[in-house]
Structures are given as C-alpha cells and as structure tokens.
PDB file of N, CA and C in Angstrom:
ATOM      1  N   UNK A   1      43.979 -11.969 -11.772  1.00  0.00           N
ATOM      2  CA  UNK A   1      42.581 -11.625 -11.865  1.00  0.00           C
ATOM      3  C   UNK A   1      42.095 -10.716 -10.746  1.00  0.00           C
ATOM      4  N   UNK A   2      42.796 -10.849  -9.718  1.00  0.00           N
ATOM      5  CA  UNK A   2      42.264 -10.157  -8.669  1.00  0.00           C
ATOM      6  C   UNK A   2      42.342  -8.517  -8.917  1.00  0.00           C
ATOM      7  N   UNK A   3      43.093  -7.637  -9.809  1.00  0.00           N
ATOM      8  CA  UNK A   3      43.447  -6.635  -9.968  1.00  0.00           C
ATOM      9  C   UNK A   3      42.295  -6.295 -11.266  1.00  0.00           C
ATOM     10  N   UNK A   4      41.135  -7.039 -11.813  1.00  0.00           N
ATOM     11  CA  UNK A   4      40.355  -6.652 -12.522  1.00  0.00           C
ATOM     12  C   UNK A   4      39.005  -6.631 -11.849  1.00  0.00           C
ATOM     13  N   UNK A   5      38.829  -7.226 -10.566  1.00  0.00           N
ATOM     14  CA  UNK A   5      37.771  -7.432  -9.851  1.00  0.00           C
ATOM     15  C   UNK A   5      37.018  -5.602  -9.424  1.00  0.00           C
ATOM     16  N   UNK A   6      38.121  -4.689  -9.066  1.00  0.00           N
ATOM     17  CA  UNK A   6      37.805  -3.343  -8.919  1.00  0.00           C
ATOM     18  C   UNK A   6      37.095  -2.835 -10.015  1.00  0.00           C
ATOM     19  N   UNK A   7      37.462  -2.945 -11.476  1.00  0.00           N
ATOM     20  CA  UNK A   7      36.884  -2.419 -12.328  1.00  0.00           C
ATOM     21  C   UNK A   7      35.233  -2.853 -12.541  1.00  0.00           C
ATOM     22  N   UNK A   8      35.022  -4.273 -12.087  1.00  0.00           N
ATOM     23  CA  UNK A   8      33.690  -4.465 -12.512  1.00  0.00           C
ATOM     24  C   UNK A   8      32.648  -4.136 -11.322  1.00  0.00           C
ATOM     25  N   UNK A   9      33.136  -4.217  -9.918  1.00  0.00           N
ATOM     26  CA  UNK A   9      32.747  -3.952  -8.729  1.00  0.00           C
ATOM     27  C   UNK A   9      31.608  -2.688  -8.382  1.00  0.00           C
ATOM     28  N   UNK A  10      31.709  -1.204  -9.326  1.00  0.00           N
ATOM     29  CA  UNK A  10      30.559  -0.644  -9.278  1.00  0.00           C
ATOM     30  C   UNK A  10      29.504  -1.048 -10.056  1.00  0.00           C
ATOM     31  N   UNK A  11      29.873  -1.902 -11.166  1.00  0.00           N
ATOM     32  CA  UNK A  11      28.740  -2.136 -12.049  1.00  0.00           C
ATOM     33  C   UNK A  11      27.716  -3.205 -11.322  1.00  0.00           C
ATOM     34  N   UNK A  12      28.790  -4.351 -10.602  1.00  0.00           N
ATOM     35  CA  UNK A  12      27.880  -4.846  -9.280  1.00  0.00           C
ATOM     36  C   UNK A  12      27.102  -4.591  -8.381  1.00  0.00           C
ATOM     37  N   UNK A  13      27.854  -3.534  -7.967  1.00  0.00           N
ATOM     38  CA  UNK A  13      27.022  -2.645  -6.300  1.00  0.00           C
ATOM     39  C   UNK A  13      25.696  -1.738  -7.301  1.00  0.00           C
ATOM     40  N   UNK A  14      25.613  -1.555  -8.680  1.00  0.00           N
ATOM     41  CA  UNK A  14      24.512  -0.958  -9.295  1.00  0.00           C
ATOM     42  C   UNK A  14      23.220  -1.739  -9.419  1.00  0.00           C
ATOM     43  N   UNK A  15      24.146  -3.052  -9.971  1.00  0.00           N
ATOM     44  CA  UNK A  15      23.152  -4.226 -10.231  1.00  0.00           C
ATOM     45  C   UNK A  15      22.249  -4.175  -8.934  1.00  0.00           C
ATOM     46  N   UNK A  16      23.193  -4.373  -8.107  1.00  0.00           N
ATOM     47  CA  UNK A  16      22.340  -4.707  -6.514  1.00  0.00           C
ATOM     48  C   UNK A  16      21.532  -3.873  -6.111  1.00  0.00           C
ATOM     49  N   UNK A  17      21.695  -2.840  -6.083  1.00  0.00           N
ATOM     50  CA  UNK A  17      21.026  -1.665  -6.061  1.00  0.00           C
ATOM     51  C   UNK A  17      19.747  -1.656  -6.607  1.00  0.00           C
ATOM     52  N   UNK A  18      19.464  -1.817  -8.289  1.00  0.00           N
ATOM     53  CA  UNK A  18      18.437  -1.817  -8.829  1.00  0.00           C
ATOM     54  C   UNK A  18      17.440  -3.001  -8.276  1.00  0.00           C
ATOM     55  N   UNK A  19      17.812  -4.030  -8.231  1.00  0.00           N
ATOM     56  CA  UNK A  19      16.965  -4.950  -7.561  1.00  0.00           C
ATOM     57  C   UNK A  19      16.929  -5.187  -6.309  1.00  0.00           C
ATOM     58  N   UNK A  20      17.596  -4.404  -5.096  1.00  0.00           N
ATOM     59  CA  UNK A  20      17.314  -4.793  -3.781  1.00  0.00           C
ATOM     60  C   UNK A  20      16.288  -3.883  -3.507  1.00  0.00           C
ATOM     61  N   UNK A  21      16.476  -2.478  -4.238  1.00  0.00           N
ATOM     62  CA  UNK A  21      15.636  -1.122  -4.243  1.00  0.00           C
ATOM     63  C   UNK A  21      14.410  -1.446  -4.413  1.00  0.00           C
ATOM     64  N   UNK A  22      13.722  -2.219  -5.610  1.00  0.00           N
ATOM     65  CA  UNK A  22      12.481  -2.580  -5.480  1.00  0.00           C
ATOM     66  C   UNK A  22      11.967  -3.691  -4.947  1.00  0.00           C
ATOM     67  N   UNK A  23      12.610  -4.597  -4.723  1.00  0.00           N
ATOM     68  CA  UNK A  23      12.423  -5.333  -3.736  1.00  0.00           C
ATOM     69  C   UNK A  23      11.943  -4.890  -2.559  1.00  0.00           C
ATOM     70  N   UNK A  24      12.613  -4.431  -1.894  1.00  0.00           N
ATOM     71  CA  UNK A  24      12.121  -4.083  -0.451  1.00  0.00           C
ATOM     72  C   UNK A  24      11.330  -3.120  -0.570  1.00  0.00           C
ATOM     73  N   UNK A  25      11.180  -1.980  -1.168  1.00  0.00           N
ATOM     74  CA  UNK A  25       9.902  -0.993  -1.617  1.00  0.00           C
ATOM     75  C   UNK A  25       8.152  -1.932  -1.497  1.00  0.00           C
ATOM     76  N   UNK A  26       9.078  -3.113  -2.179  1.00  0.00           N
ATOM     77  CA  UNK A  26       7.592  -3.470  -2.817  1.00  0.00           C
ATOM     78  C   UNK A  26       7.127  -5.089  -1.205  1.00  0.00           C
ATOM     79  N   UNK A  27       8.208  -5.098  -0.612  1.00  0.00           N
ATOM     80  CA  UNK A  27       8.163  -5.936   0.783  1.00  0.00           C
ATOM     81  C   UNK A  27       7.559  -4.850   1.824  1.00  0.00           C
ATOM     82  N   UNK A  28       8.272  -3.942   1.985  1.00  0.00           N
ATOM     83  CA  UNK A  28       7.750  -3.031   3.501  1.00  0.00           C
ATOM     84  C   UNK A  28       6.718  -1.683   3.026  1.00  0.00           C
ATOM     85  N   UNK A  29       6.113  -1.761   1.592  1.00  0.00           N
ATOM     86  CA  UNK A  29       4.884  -1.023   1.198  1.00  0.00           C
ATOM     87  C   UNK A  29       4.075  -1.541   2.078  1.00  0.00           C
ATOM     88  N   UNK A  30       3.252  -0.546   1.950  1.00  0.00           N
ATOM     89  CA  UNK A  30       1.749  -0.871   2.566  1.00  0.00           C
ATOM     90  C   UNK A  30       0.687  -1.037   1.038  1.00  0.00           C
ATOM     91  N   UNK A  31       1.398  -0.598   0.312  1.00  0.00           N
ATOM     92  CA  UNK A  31       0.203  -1.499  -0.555  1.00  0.00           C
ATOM     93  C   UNK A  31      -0.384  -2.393  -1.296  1.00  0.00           C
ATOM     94  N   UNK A  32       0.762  -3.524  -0.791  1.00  0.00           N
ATOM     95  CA  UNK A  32       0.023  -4.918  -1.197  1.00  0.00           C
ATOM     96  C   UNK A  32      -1.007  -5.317  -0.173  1.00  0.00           C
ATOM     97  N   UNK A  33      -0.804  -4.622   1.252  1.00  0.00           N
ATOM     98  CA  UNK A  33      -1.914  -4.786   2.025  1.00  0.00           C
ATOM     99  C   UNK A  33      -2.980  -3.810   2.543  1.00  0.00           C
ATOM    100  N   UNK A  34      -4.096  -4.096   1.646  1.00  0.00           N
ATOM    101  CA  UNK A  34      -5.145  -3.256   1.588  1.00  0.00           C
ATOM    102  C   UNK A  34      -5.616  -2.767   3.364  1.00  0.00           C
ATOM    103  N   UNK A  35      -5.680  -1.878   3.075  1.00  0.00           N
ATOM    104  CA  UNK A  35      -6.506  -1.512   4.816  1.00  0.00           C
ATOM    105  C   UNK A  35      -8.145  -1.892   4.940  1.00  0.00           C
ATOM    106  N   UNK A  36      -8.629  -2.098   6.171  1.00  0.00           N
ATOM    107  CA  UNK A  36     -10.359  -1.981   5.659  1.00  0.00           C
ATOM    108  C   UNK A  36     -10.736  -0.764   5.916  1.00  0.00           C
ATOM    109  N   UNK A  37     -11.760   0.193   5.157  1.00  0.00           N
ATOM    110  CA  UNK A  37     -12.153   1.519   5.615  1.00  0.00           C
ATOM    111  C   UNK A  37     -13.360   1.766   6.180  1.00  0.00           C
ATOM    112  N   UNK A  38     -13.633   2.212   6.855  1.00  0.00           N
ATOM    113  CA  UNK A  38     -14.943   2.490   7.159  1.00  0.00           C
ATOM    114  C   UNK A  38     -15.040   3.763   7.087  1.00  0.00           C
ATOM    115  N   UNK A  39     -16.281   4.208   6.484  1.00  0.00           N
ATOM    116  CA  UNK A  39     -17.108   5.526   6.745  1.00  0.00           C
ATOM    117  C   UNK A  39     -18.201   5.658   7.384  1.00  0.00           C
ATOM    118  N   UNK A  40     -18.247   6.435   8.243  1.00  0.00           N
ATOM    119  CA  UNK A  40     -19.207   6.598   9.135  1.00  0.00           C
ATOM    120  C   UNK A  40     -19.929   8.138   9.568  1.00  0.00           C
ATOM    121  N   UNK A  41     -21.025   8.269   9.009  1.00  0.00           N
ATOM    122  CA  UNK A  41     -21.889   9.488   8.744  1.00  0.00           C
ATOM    123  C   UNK A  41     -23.093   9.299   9.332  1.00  0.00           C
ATOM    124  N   UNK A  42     -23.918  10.483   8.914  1.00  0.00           N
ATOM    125  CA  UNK A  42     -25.278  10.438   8.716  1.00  0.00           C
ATOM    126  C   UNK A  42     -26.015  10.730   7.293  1.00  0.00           C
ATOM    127  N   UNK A  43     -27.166  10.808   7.284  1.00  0.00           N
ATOM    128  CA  UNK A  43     -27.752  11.307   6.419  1.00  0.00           C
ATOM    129  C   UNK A  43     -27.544  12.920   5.775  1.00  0.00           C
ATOM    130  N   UNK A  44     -27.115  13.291   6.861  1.00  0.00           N
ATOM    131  CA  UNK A  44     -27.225  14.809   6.589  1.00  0.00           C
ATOM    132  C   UNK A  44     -25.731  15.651   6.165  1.00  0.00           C
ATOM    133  N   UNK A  45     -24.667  14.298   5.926  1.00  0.00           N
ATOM    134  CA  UNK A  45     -23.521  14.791   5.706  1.00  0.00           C
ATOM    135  C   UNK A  45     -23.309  13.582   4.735  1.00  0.00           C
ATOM    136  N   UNK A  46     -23.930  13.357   3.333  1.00  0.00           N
ATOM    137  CA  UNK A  46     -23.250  12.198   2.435  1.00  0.00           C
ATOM    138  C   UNK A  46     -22.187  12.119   1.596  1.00  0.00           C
ATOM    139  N   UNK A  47     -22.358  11.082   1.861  1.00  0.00           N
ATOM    140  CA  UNK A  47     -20.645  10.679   1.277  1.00  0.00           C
ATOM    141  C   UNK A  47     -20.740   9.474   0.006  1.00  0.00           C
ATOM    142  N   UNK A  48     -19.732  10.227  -0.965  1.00  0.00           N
ATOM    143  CA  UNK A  48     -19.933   9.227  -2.138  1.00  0.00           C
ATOM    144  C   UNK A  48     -18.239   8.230  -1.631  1.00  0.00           C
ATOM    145  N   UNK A  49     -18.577   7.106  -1.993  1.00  0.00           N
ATOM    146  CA  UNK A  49     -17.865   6.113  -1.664  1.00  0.00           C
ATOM    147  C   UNK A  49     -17.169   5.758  -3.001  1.00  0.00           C
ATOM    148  N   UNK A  50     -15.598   5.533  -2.610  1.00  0.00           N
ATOM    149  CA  UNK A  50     -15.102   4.404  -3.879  1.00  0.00           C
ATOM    150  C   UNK A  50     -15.298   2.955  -3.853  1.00  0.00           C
ATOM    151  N   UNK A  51     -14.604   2.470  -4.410  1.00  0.00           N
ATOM    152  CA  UNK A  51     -14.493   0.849  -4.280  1.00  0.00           C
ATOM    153  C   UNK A  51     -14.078  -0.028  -3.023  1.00  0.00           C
ATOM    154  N   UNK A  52     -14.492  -0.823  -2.038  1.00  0.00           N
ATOM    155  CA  UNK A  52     -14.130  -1.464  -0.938  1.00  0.00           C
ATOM    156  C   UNK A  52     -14.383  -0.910   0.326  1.00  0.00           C
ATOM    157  N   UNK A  53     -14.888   0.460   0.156  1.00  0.00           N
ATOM    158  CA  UNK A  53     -15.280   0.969   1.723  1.00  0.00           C
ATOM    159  C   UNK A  53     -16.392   0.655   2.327  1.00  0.00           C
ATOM    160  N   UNK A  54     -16.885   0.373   3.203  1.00  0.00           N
ATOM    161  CA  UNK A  54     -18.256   0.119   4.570  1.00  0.00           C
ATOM    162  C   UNK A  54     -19.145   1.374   4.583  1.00  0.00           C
ATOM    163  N   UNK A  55     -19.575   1.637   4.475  1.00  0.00           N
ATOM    164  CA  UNK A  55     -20.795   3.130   4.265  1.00  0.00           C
ATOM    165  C   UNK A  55     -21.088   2.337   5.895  1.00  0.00           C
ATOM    166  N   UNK A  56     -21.381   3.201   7.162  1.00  0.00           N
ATOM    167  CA  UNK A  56     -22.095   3.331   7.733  1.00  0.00           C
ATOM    168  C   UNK A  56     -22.873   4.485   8.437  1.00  0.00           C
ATOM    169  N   UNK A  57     -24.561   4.471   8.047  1.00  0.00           N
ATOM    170  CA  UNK A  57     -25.076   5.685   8.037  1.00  0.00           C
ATOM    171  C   UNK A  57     -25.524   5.648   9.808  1.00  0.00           C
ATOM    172  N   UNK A  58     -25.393   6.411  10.380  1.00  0.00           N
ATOM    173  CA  UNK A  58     -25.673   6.277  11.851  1.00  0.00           C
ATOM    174  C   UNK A  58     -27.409   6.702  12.524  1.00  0.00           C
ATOM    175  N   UNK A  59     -27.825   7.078  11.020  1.00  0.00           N
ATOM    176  CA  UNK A  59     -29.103   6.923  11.450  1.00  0.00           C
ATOM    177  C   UNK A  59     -30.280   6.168  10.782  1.00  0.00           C
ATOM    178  N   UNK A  60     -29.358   4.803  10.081  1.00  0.00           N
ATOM    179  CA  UNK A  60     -30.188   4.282   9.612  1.00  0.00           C
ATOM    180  C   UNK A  60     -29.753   2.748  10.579  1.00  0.00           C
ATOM    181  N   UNK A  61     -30.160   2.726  11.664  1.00  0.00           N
ATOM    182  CA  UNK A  61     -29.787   1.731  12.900  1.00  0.00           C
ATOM    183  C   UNK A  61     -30.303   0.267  12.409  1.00  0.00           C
ATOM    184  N   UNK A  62     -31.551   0.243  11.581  1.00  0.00           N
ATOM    185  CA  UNK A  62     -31.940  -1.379  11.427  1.00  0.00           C
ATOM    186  C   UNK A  62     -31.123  -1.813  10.154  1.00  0.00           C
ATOM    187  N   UNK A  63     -30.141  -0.722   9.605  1.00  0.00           N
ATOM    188  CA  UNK A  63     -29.199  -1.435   8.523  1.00  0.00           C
ATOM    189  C   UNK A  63     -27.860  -1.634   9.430  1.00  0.00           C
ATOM    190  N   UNK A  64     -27.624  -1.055  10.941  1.00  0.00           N
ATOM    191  CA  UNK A  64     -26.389  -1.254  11.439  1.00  0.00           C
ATOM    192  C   UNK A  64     -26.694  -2.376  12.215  1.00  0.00           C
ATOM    193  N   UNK A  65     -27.860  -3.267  12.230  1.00  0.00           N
ATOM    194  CA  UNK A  65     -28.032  -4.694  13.032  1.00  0.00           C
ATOM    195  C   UNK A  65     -27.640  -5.448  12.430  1.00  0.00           C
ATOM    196  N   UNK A  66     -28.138  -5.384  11.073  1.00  0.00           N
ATOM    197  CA  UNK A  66     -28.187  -6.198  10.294  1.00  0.00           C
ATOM    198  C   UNK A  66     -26.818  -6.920   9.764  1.00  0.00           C
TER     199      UNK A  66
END
C-alpha cells in the first residue's frame, strides 16, 4: 500500500489547500471586525454618511456635549 499513497497525495495537498485558504483569509481578514469611523467636518464642507459612521459637525458644539 505504501507505493499507492504517492498517487493520491496531490489530491490531498489540494484538499488542504482549498480549506486552509479560506480559512485563514476569513481568520486574519479585517472584516469580520468592523472598525468605528468617525467623520469629522463642518458645516461648510458636508458629508453624506453611510451606515455606522459618527457625523461630527465641529461647529455644532452643544451636539458635541451631548
């Protein structure tokens, strides 16, 4: 048996391949972990925002106490 082990041996190292490949892609991504964003402007330079970002307008100060 030992003289049939070569023949199946790349189809192994493929196997491994396909699943260690996304594996670790999907371990040392950065995007299962969201960043926090902040934006930070004024009035006089606006900015349309997507989903999850901090709008902070720098001259609207009694919304930056708050």
């Amino acid at each position: 048996m030992p003289a049939s082990f070569p023949r199946f041996a790349p189809s192994w190292r493929a196997l491994g391949l396909a699943v260690a490949l996304p594996v670790s892609l999907g371990v040392f991504s950065s995007a299962p972990f969201p960043a926090d964003v902040l934006v930070i402007t004024d009035s006089r330079h606006p900015v349309k925002t997507m989903a999850g970002e901090r709008l902070i307008e720098l001259d609207e100060a009694h919304r930056i106490e708050a």
